[in-house]
N, C-alpha and C. Protein backbone atom coordinates (compact mmCIF):
# COMPACT_ATOMS: atom_id res chain seq x y z
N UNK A 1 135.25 29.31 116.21
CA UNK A 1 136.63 29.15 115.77
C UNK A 1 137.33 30.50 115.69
N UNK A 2 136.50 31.54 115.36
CA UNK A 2 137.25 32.91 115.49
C UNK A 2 137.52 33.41 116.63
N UNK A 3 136.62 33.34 117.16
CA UNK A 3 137.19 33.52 118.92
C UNK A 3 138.09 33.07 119.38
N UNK A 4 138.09 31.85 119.31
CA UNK A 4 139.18 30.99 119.66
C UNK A 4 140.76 31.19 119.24
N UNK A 5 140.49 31.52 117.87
CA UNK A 5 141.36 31.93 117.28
C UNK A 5 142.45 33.26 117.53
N UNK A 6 141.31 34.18 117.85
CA UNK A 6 142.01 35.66 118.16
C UNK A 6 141.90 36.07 119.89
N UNK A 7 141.47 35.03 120.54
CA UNK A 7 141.03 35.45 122.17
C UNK A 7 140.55 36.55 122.50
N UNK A 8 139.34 36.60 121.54
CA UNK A 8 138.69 37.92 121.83
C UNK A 8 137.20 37.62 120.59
N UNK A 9 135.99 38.43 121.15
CA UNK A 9 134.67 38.13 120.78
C UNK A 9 134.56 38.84 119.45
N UNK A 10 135.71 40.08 119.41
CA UNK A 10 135.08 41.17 118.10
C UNK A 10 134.72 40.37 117.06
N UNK A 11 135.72 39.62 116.20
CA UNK A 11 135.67 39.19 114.85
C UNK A 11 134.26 38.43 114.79
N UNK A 12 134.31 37.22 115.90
CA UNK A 12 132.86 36.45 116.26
C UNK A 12 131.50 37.64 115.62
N UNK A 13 131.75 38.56 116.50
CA UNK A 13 130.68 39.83 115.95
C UNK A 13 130.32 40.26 114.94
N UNK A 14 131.64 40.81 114.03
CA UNK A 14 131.62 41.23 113.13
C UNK A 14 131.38 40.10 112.08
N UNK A 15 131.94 39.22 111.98
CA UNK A 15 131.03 38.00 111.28
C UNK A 15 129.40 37.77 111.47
N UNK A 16 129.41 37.42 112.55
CA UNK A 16 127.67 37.49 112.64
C UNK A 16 126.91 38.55 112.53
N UNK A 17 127.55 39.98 112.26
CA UNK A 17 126.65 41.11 112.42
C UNK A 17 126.94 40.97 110.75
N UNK A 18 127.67 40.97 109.96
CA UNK A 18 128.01 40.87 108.34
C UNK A 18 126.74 39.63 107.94
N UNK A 19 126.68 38.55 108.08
CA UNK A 19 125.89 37.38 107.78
C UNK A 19 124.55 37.81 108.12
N UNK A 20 123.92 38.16 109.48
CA UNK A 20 123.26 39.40 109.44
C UNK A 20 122.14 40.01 108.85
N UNK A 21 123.16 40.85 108.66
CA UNK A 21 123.16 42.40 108.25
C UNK A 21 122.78 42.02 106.39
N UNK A 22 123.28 41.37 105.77
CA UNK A 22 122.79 40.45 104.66
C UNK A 22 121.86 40.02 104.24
N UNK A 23 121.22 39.05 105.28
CA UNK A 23 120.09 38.28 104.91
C UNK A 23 119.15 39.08 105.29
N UNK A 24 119.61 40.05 105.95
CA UNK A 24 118.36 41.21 106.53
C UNK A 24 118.22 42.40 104.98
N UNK A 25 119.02 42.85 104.61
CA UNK A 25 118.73 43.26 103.71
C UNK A 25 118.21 42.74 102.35
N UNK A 26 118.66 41.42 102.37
CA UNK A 26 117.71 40.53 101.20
C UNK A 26 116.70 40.21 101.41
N UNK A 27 116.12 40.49 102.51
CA UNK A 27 114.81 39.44 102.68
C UNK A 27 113.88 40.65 103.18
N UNK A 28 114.63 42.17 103.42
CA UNK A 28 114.06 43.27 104.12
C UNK A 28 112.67 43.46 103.74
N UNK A 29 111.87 43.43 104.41
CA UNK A 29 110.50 43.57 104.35
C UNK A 29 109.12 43.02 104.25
N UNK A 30 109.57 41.46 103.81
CA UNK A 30 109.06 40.37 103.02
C UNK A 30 107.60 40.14 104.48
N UNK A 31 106.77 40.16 103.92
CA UNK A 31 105.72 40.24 104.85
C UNK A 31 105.11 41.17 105.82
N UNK A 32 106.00 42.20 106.08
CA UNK A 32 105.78 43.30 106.77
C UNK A 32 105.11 44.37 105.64
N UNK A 33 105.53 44.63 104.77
CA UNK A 33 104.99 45.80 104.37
C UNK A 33 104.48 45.65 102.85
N UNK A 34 103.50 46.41 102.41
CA UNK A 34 102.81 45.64 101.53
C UNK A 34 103.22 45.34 100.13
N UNK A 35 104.12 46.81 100.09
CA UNK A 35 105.12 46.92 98.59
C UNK A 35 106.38 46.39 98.83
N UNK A 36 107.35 46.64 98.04
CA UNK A 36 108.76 47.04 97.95
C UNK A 36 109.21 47.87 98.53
N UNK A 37 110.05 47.36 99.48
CA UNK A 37 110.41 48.68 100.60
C UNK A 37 111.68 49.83 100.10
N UNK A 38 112.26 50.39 100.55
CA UNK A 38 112.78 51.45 99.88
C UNK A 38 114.62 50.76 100.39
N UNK A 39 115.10 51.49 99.72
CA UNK A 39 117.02 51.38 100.00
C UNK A 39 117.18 51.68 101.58
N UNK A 40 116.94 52.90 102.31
CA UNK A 40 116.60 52.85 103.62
C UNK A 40 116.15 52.48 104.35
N UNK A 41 114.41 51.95 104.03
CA UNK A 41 114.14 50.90 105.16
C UNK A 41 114.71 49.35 104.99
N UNK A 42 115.69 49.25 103.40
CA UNK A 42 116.25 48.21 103.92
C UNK A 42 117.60 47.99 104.18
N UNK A 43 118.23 49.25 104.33
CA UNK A 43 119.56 49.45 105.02
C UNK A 43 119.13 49.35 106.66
N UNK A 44 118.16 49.95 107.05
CA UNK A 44 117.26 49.67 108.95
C UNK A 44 117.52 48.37 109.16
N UNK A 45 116.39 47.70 108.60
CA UNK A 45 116.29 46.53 108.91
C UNK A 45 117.69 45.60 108.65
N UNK A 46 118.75 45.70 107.88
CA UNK A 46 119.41 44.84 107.83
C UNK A 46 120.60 45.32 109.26
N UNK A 47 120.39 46.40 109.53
CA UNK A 47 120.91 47.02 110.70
C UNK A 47 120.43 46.14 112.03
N UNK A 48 119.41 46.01 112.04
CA UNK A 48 118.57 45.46 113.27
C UNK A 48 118.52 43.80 113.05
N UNK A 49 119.13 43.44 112.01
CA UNK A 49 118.82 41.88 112.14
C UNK A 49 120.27 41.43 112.23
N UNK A 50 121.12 42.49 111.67
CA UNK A 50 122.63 42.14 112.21
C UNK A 50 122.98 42.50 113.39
N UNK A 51 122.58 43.38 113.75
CA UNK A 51 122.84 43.64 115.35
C UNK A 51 122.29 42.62 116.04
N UNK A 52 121.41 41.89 115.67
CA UNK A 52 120.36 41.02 116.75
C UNK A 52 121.16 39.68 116.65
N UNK A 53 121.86 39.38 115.08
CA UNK A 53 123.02 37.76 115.06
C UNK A 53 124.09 38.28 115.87
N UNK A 54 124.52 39.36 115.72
CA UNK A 54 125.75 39.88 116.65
C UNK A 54 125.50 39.66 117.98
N UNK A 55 124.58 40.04 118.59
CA UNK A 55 124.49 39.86 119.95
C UNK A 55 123.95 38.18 120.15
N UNK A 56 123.38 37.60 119.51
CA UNK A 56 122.82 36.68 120.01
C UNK A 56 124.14 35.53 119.43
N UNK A 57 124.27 35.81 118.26
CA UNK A 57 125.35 34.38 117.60
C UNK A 57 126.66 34.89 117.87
N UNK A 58 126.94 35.81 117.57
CA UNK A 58 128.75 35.85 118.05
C UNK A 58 128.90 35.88 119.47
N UNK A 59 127.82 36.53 120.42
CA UNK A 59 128.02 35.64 121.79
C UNK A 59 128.22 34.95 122.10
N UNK A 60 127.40 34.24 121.63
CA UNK A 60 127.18 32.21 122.03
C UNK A 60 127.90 31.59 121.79
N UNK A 61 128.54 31.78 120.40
CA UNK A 61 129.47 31.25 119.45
C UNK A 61 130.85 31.59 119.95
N UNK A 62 131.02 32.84 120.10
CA UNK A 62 132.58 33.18 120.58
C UNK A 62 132.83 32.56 121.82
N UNK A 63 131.70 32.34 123.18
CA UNK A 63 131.79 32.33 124.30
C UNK A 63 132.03 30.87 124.47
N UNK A 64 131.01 29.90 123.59
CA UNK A 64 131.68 28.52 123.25
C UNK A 64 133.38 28.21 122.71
N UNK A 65 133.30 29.23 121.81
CA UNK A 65 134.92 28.77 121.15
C UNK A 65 135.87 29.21 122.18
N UNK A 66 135.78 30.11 122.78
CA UNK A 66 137.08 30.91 123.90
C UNK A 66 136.73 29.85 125.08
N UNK A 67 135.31 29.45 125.71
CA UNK A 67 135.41 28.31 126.61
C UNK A 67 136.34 27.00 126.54
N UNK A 68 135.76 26.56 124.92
CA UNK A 68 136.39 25.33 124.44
C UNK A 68 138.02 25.13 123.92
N UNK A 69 138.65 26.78 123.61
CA UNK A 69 139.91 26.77 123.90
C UNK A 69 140.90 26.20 125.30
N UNK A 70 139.69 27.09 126.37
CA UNK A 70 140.37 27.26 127.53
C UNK A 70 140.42 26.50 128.07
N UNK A 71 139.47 25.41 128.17
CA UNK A 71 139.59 23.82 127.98
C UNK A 71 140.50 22.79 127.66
N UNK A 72 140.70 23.22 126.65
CA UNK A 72 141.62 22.41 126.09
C UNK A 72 143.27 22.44 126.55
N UNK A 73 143.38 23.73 126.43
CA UNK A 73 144.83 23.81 127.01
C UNK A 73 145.18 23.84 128.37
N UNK A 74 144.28 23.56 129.42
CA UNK A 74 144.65 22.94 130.71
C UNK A 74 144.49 21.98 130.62
């Protein structure tokens, strides 16, 4: 719907890299490492799990909504 909205992928991104970038830092470490990980490795990781919804969900997502616009109005 944001895509759609603004005819363009950024916001799509920046939403999914925010949502993210979030659950990556709440959940940073949980099985990987044996303690409590530190403020930095969980500023990393929430880096790398928002970058990874950004590319994978605001792609998909924007590329659906700007398709399903363009659709519609022809």
């Amino acid at each position: 719907m944001l895509a759609a909205r603004d005819d363009g992928l950024f916001r799509a991104w920046l939403f999914a890299f925010a949502l993210g970038a979030g659950f990556g830092i709440h959940l940073a470490g949980i099985g990987i490492t044996g303690g409590q990980p530190g403020p930095l490795f969980r500023i990393a990781w929430g880096g790398v799990v928002g970058l990874s919804a950004a590319l994978v969900l605001g792609t998909l997502g924007g590329s659906l909504g700007l398709g399903l616009k363009r659709l519609a109005t022809k």
